[in-house]
N, C-alpha and C. Protein backbone atom coordinates (compact mmCIF):
# COMPACT_ATOMS: atom_id res chain seq x y z
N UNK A 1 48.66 108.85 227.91
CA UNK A 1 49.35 107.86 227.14
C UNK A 1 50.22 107.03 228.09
N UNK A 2 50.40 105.64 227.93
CA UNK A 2 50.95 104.93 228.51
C UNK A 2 51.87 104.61 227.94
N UNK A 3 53.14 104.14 228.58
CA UNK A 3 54.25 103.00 227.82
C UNK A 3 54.48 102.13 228.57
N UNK A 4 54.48 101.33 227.31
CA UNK A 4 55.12 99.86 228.00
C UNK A 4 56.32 99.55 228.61
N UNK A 5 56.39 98.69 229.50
CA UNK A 5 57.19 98.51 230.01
C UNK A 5 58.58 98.23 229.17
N UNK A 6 60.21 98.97 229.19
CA UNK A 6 61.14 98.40 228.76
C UNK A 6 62.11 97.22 229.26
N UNK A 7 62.04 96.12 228.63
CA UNK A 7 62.33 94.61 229.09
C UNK A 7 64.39 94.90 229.77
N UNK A 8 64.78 94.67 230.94
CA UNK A 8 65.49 94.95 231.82
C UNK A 8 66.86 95.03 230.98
N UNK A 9 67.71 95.45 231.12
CA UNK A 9 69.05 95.37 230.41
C UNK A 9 69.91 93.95 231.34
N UNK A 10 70.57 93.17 230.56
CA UNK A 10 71.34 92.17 231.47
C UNK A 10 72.38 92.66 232.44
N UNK A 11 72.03 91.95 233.17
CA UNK A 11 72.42 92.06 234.64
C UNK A 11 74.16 91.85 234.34
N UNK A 12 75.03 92.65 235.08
CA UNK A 12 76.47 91.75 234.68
C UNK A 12 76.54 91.05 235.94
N UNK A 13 75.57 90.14 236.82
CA UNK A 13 75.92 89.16 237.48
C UNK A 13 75.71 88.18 236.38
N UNK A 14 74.46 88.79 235.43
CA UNK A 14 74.63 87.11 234.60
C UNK A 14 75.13 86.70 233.98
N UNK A 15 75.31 85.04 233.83
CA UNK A 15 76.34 84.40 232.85
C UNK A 15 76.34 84.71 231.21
N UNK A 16 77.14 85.08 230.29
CA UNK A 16 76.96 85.44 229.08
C UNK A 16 77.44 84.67 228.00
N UNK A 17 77.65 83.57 227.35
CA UNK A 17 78.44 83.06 226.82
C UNK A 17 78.55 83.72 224.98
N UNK A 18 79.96 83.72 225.05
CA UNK A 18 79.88 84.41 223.28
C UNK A 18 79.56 83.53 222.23
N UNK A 19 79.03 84.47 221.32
CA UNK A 19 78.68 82.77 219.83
C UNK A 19 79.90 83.20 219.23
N UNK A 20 80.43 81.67 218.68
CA UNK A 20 81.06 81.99 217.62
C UNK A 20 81.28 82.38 216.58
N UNK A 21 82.55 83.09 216.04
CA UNK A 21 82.81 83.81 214.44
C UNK A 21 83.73 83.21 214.14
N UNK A 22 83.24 82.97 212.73
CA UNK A 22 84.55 82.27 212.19
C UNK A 22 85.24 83.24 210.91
N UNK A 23 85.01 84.41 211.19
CA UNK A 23 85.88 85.29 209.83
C UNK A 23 87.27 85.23 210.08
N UNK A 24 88.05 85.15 211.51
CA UNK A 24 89.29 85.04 211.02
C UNK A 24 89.78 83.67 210.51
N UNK A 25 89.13 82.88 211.21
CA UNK A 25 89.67 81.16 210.65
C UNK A 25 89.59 81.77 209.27
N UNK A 26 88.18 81.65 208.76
CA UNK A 26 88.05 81.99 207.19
C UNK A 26 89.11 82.71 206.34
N UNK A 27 89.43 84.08 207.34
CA UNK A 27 90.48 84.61 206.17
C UNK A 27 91.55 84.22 206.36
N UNK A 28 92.27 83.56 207.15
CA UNK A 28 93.05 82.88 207.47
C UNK A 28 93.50 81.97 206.25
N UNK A 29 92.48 80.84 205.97
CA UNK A 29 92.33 79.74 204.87
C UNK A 29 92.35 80.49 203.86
N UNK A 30 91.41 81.60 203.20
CA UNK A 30 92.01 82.10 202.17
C UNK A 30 93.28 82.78 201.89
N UNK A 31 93.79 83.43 202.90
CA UNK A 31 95.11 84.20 202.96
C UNK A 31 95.94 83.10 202.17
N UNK A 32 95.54 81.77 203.31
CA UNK A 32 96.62 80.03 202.70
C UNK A 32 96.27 79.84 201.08
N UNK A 33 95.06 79.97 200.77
CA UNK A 33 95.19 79.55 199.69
C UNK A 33 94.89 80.18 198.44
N UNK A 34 95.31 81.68 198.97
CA UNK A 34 95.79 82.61 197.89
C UNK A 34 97.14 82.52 197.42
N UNK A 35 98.05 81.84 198.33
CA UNK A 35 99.65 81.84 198.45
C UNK A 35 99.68 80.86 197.52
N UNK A 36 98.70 79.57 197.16
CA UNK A 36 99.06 78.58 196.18
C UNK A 36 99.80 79.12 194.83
N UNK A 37 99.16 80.17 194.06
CA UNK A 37 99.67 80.44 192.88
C UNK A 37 100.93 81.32 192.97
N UNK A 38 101.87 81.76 194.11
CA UNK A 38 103.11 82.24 194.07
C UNK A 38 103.90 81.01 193.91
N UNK A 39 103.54 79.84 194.36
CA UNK A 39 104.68 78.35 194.20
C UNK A 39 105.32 78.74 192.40
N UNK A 40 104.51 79.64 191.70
CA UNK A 40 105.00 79.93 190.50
C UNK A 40 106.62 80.48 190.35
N UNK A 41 106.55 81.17 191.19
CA UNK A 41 107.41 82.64 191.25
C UNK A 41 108.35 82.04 192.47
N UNK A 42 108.07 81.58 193.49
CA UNK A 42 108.82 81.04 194.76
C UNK A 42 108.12 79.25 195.13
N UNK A 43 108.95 78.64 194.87
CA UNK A 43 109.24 77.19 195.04
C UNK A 43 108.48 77.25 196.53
N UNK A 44 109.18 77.49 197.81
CA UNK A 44 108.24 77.09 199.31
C UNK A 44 106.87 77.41 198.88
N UNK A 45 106.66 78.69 198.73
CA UNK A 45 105.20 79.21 198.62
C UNK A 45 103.34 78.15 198.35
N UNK A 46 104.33 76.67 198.29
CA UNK A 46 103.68 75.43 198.31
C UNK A 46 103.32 75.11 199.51
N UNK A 47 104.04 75.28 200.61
CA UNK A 47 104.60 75.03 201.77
C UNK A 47 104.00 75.96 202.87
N UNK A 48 104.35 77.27 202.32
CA UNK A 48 103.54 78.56 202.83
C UNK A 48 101.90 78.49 203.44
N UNK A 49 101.43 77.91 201.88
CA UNK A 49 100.26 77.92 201.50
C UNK A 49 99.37 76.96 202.42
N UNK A 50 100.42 75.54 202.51
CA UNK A 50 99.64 74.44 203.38
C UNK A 50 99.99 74.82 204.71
N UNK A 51 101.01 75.37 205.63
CA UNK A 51 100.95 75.48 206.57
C UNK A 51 99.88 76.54 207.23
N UNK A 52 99.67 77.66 206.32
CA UNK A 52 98.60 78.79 206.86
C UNK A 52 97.46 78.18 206.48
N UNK A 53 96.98 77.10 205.90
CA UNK A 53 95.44 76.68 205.78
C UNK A 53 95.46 75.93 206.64
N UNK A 54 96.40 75.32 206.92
CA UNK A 54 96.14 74.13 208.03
C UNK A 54 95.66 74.81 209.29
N UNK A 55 96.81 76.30 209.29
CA UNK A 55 96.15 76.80 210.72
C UNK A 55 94.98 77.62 210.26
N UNK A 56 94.17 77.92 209.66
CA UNK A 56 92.97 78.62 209.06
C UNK A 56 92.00 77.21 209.58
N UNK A 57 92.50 75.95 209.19
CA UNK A 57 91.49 75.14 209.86
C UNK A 57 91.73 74.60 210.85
N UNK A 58 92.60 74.67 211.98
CA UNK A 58 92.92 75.03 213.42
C UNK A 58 91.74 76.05 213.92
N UNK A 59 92.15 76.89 213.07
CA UNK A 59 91.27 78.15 213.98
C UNK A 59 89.64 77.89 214.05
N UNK A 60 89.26 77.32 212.23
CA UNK A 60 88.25 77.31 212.73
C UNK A 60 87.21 76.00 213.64
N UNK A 61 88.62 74.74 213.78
CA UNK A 61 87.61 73.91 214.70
C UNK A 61 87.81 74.84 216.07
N UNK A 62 88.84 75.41 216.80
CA UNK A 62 88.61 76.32 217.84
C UNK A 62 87.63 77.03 218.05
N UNK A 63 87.21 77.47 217.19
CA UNK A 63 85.96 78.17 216.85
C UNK A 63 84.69 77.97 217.35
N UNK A 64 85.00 76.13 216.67
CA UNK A 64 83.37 75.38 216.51
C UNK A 64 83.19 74.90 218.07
N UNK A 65 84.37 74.77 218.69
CA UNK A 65 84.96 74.06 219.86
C UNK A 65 84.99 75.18 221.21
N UNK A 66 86.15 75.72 220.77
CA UNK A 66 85.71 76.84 222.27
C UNK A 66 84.64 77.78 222.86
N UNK A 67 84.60 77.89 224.19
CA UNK A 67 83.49 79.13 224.24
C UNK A 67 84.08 79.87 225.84
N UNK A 68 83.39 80.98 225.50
CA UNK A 68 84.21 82.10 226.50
C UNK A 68 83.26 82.58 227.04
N UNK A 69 82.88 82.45 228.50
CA UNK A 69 81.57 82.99 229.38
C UNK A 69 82.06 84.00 230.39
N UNK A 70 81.37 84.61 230.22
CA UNK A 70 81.63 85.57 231.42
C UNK A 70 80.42 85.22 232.65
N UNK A 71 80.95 85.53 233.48
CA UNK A 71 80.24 85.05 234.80
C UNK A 71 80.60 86.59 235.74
N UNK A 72 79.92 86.41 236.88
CA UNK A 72 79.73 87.32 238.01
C UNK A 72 81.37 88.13 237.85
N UNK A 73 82.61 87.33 238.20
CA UNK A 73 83.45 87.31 238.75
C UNK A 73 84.73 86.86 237.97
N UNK A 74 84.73 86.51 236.97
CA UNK A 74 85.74 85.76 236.17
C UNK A 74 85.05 85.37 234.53
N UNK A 75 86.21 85.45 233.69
CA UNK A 75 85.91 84.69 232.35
C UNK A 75 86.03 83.18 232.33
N UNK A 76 85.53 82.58 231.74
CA UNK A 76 85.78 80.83 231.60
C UNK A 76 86.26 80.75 230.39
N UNK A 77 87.22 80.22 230.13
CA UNK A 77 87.06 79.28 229.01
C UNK A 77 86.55 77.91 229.02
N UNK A 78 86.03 77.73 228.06
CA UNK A 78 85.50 75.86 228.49
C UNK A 78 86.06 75.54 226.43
N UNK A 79 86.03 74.10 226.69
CA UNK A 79 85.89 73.44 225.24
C UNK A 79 84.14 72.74 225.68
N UNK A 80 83.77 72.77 224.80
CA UNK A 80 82.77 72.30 224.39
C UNK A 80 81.97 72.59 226.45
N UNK A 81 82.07 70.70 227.34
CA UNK A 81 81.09 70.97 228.47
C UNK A 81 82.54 71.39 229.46
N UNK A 82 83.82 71.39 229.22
CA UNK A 82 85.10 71.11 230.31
C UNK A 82 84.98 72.53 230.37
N UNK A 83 85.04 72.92 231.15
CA UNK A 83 86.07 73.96 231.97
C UNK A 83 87.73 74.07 231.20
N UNK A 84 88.00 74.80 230.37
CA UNK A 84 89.51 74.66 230.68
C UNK A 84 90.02 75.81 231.65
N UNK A 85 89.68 76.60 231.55
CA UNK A 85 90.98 78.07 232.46
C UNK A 85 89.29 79.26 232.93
N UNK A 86 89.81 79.65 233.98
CA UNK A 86 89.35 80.54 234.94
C UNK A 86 90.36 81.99 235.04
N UNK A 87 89.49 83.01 234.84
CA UNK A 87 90.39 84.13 234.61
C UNK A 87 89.73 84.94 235.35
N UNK A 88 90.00 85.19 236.96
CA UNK A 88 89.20 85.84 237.69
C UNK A 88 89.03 87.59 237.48
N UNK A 89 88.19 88.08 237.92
CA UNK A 89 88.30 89.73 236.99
C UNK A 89 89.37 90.64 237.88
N UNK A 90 89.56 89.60 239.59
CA UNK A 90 90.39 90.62 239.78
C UNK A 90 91.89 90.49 240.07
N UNK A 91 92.13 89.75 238.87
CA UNK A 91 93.72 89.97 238.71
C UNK A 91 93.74 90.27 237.42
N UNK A 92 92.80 91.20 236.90
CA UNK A 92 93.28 91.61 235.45
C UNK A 92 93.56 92.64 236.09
N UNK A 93 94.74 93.42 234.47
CA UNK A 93 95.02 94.13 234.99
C UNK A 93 94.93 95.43 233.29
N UNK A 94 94.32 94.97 232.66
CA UNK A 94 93.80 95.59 231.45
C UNK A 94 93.88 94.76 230.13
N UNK A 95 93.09 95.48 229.10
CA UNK A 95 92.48 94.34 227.88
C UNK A 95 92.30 95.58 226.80
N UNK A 96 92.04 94.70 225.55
CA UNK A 96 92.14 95.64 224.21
C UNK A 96 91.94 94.77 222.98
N UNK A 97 91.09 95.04 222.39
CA UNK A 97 90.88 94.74 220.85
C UNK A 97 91.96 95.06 220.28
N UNK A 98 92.56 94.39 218.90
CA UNK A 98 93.31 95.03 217.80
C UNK A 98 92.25 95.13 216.75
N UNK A 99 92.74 96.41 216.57
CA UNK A 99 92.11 96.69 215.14
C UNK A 99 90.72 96.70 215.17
N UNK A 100 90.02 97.81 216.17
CA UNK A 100 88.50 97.88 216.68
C UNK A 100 87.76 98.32 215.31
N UNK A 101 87.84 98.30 213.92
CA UNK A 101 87.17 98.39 212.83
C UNK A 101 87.31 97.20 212.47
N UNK A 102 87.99 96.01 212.57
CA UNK A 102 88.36 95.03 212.21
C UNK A 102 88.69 93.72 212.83
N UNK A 103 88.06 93.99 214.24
CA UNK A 103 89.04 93.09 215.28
C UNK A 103 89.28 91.81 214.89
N UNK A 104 90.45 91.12 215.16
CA UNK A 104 91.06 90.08 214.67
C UNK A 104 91.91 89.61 216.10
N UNK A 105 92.25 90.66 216.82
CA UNK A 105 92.82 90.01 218.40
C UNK A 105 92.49 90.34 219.40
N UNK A 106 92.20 89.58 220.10
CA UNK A 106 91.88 90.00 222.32
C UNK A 106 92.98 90.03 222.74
N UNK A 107 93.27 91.10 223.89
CA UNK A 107 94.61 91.05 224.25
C UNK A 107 94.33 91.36 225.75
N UNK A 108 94.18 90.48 226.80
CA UNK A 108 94.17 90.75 227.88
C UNK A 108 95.82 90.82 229.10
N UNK A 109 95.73 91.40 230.23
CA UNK A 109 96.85 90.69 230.74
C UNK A 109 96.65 90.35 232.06
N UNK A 110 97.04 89.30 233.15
CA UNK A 110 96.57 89.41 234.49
C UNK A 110 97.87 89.84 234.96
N UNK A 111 97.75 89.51 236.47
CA UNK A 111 99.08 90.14 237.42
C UNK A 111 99.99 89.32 236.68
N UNK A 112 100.09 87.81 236.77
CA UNK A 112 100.56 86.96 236.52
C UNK A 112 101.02 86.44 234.81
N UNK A 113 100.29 86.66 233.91
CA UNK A 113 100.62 86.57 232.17
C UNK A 113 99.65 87.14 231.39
N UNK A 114 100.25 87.10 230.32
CA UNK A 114 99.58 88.16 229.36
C UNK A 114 98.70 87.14 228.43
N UNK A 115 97.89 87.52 227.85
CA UNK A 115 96.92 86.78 227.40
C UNK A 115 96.53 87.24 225.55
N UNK A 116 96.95 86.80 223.92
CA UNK A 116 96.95 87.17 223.27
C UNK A 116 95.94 85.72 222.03
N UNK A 117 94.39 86.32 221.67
CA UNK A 117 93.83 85.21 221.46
C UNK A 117 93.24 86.00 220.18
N UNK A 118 92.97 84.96 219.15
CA UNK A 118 92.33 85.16 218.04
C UNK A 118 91.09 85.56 218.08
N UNK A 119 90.41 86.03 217.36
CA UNK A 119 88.79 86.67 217.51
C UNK A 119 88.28 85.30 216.77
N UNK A 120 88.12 84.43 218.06
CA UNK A 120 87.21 83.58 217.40
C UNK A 120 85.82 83.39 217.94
N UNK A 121 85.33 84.42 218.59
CA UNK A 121 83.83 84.75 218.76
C UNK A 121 83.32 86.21 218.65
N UNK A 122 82.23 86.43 218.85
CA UNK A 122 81.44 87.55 218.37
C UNK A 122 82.33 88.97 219.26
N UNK A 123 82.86 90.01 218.54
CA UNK A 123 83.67 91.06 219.01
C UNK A 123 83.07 92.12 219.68
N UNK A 124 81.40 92.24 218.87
CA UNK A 124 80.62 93.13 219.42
C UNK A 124 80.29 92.80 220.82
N UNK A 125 79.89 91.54 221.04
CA UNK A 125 79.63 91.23 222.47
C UNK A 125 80.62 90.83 223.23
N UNK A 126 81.84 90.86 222.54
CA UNK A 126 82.84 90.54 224.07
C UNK A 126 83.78 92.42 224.12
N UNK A 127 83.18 92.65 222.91
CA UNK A 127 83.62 94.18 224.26
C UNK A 127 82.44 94.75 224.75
N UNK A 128 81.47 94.80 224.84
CA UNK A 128 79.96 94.78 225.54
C UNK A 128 80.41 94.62 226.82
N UNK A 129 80.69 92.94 226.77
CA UNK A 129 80.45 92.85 228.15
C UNK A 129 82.20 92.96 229.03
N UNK A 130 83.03 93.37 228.00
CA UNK A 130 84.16 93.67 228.82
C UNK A 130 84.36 95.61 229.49
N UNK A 131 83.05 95.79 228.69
CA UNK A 131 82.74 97.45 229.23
C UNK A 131 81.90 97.31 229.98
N UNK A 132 81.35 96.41 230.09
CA UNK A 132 80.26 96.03 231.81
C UNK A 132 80.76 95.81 232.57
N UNK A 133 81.70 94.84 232.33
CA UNK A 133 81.84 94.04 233.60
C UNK A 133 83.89 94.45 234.21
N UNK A 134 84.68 95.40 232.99
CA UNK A 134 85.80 95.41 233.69
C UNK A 134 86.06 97.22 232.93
N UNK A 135 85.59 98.20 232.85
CA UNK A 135 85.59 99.39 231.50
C UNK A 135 86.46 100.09 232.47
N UNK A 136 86.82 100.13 233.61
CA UNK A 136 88.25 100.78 234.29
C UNK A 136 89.56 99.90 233.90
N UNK A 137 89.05 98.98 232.96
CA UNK A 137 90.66 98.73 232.65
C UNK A 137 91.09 98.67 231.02
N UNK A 138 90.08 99.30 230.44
CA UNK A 138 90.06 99.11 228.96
C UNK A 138 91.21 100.31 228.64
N UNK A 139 91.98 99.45 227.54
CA UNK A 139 93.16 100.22 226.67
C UNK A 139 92.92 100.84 225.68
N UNK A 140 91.63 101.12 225.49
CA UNK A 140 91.13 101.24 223.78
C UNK A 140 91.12 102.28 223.83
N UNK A 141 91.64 103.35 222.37
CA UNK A 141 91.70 104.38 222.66
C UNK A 141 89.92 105.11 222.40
């Protein structure tokens, strides 16, 4: 009996870019505009309501907008084709999901600042490849 060949596992020299999720934008906007019907009971709660949807739809053009690649040597952020920030792997200095049944935050830190970002792409694959490419510095219990 023969088997076929199994097709190679990715390399962590190669570039990976994450797709986006938009469940926290999403619950975000509903969180906002569940708060509409307390304006009953509490007068701001009008106020409440529009400021957390507004950022629910913050989050999710970030969403539609940012992307986070991992490369050989460093994370990228880019918007759309720009480059914004370069996060080389070796001045981290450890990283962590919140709420790994639920993740909702990345929490990296380098030598230099700490790094605290919304889950606005796929969670399964950015701790994938943050256990490939950095798993001596993971906080997770």
């Amino acid at each position: 009996m023969t088997s076929s060949p199994q097709p190679a596992a990715a390399c962590a020299t190669d570039p990976v870019t994450l797709a986006p999720r938009y469940w926290v934008p999403l619950g975000v906007l509903i969180l906002g505009l569940a708060a509409v019907p307390l304006q009953w009971l509490w007068g701001p709660a009008l106020w409440l309501s529009l400021v957390v949807s507004l950022f629910g739809l913050f989050l999710a053009l970030q969403s539609a907008l940012l992307r986070l690649t991992f490369t050989a040597d460093a994370l990228l952020v880019a918007r759309q084709d720009t480059l914004l920030r370069r996060f080389p792997y070796s001045e981290w200095l450890g990283w962590t999901l919140f709420w790994p049944g639920l993740p909702v935050l990345f929490y990296f830190r380098e030598q230099k600042s700490i790094h605290l970002l919304p889950m606005l792409f796929d969670a399964t694959a950015l701790r994938q490849q943050l256990q490939t490419r950095l798993p001596q510095l993971s906080q997770e219990n």
